[in-house]
Protein backbone atom coordinates (compact mmCIF):
# COMPACT_ATOMS: atom_id res chain seq x y z
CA UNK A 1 -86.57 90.85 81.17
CA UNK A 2 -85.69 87.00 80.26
CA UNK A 3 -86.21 84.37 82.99
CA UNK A 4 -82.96 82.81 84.34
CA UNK A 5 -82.00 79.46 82.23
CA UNK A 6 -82.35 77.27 85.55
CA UNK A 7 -85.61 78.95 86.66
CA UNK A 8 -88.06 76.09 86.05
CA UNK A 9 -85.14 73.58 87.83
CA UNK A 10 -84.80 76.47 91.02
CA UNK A 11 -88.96 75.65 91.47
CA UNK A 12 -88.00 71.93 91.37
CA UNK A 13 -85.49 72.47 93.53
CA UNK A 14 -87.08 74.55 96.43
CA UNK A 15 -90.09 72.34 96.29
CA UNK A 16 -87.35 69.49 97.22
CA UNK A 17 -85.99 71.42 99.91
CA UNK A 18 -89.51 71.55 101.54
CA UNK A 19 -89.51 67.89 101.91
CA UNK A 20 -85.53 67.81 102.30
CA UNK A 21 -82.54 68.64 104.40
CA UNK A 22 -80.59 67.54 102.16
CA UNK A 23 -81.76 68.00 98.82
CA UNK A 24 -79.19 68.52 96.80
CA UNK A 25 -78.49 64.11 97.32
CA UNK A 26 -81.44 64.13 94.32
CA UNK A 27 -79.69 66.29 92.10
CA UNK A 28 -77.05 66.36 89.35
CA UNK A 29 -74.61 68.26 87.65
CA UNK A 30 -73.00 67.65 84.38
CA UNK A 31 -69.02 67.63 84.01
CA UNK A 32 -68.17 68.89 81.15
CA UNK A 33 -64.39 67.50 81.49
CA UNK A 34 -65.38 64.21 82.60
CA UNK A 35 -68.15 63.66 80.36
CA UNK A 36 -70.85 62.29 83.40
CA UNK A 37 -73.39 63.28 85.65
CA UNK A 38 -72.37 63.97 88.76
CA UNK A 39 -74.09 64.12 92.49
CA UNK A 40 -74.12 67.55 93.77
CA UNK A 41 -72.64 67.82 97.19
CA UNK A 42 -74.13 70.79 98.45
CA UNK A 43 -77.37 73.33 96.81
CA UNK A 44 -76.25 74.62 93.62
CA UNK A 45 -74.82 77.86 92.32
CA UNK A 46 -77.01 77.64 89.34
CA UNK A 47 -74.43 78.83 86.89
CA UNK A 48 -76.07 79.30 83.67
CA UNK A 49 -72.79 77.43 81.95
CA UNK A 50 -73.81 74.36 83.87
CA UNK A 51 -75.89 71.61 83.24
CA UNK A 52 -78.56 70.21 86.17
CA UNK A 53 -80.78 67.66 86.47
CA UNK A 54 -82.89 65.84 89.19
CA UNK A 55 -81.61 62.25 88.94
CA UNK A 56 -83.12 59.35 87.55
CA UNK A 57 -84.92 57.14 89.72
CA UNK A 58 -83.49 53.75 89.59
CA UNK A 59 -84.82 50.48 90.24
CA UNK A 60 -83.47 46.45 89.92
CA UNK A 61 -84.34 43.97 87.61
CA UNK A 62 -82.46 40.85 87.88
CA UNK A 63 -79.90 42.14 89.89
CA UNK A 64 -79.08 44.70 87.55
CA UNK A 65 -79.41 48.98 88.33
CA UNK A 66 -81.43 50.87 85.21
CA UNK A 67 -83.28 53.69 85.25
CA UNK A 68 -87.07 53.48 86.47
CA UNK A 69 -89.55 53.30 82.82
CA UNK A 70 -90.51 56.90 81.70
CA UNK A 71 -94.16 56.83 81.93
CA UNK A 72 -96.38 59.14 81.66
CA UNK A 73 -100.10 58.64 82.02
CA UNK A 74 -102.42 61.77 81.21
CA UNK A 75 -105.90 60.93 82.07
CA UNK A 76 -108.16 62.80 79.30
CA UNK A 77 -112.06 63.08 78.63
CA UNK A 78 -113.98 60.03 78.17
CA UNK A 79 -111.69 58.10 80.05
CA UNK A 80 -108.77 57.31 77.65
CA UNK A 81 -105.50 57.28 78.59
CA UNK A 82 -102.22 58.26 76.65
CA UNK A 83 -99.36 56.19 78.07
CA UNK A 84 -95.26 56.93 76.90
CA UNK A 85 -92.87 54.98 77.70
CA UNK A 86 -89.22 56.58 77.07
CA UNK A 87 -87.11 55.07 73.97
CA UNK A 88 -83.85 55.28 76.21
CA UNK A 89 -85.94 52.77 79.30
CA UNK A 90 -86.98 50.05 76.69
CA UNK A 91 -83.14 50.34 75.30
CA UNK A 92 -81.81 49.90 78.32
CA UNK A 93 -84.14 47.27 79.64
CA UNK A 94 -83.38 45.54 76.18
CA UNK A 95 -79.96 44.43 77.70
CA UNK A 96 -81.81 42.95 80.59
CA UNK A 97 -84.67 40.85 78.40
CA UNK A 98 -81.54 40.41 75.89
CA UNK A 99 -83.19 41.60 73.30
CA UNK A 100 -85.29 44.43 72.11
CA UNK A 101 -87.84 42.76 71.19
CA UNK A 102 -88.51 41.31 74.89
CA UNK A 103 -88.11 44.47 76.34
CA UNK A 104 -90.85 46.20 74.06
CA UNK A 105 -92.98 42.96 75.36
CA UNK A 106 -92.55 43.89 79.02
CA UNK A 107 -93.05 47.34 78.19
CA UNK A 108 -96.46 46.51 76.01
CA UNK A 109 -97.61 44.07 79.05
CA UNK A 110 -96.95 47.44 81.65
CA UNK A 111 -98.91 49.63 79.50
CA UNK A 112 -102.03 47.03 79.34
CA UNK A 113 -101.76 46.58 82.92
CA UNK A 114 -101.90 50.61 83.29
CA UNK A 115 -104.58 50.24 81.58
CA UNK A 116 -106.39 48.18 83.41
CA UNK A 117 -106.11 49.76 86.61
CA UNK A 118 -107.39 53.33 84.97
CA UNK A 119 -110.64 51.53 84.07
């Protein structure tokens, strides 16, 4: 017996409804006929021809809404770090820092600061 296709998304899910009433207001759903992501407005049916997603945290930078950096820091032996930060976040910063270049700078100073505070 194969696990259901949402089954890793249900445990995100449930562990949102423990700190929720509401948690279906951090979750998404993709329409296929409109071609977006979509709030869900009640808990989901979880049909396997459906897409879902928790949302993407957002934040401002110069008055503008993007998606929060993907990073991911995974502490390892001997103290080193491994820090990612998410193609799509430094593209979509690039618009704010009007370039890619200046984006990749803000993203380089956030890692060394990261890095910083793990020492």
């Amino acid at each position: 017996m194969t696990k259901h296709i949402h089954a890793e998304l249900m445990m995100q899910y449930a562990k949102d409804a423990m700190e929720s009433e509401t948690p279906w207001e951090q979750w998404e759903w993709y329409d296929s006929d409109k071609y977006n992501w979509d709030t869900l407005k009640g808990n989901p049916f979880w049909n396997e021809d459906i897409k879902y997603r928790k949302k993407q945290k957002k934040c401002y930078l110069n008055g503008i809404e993007v998606p929060e950096l993907g990073l991911s820091v995974d502490l390892q032996d001997y103290g080193k770090a491994n820090i990612t930060i998410s193609i799509n976040s430094v593209t979509a910063y690039s618009k704010i820092f009007k370039s890619q270049a200046g984006a990749e700078a803000y993203a380089k100073a956030l890692i060394t600061s990261i890095k910083e505070e793990i020492k």
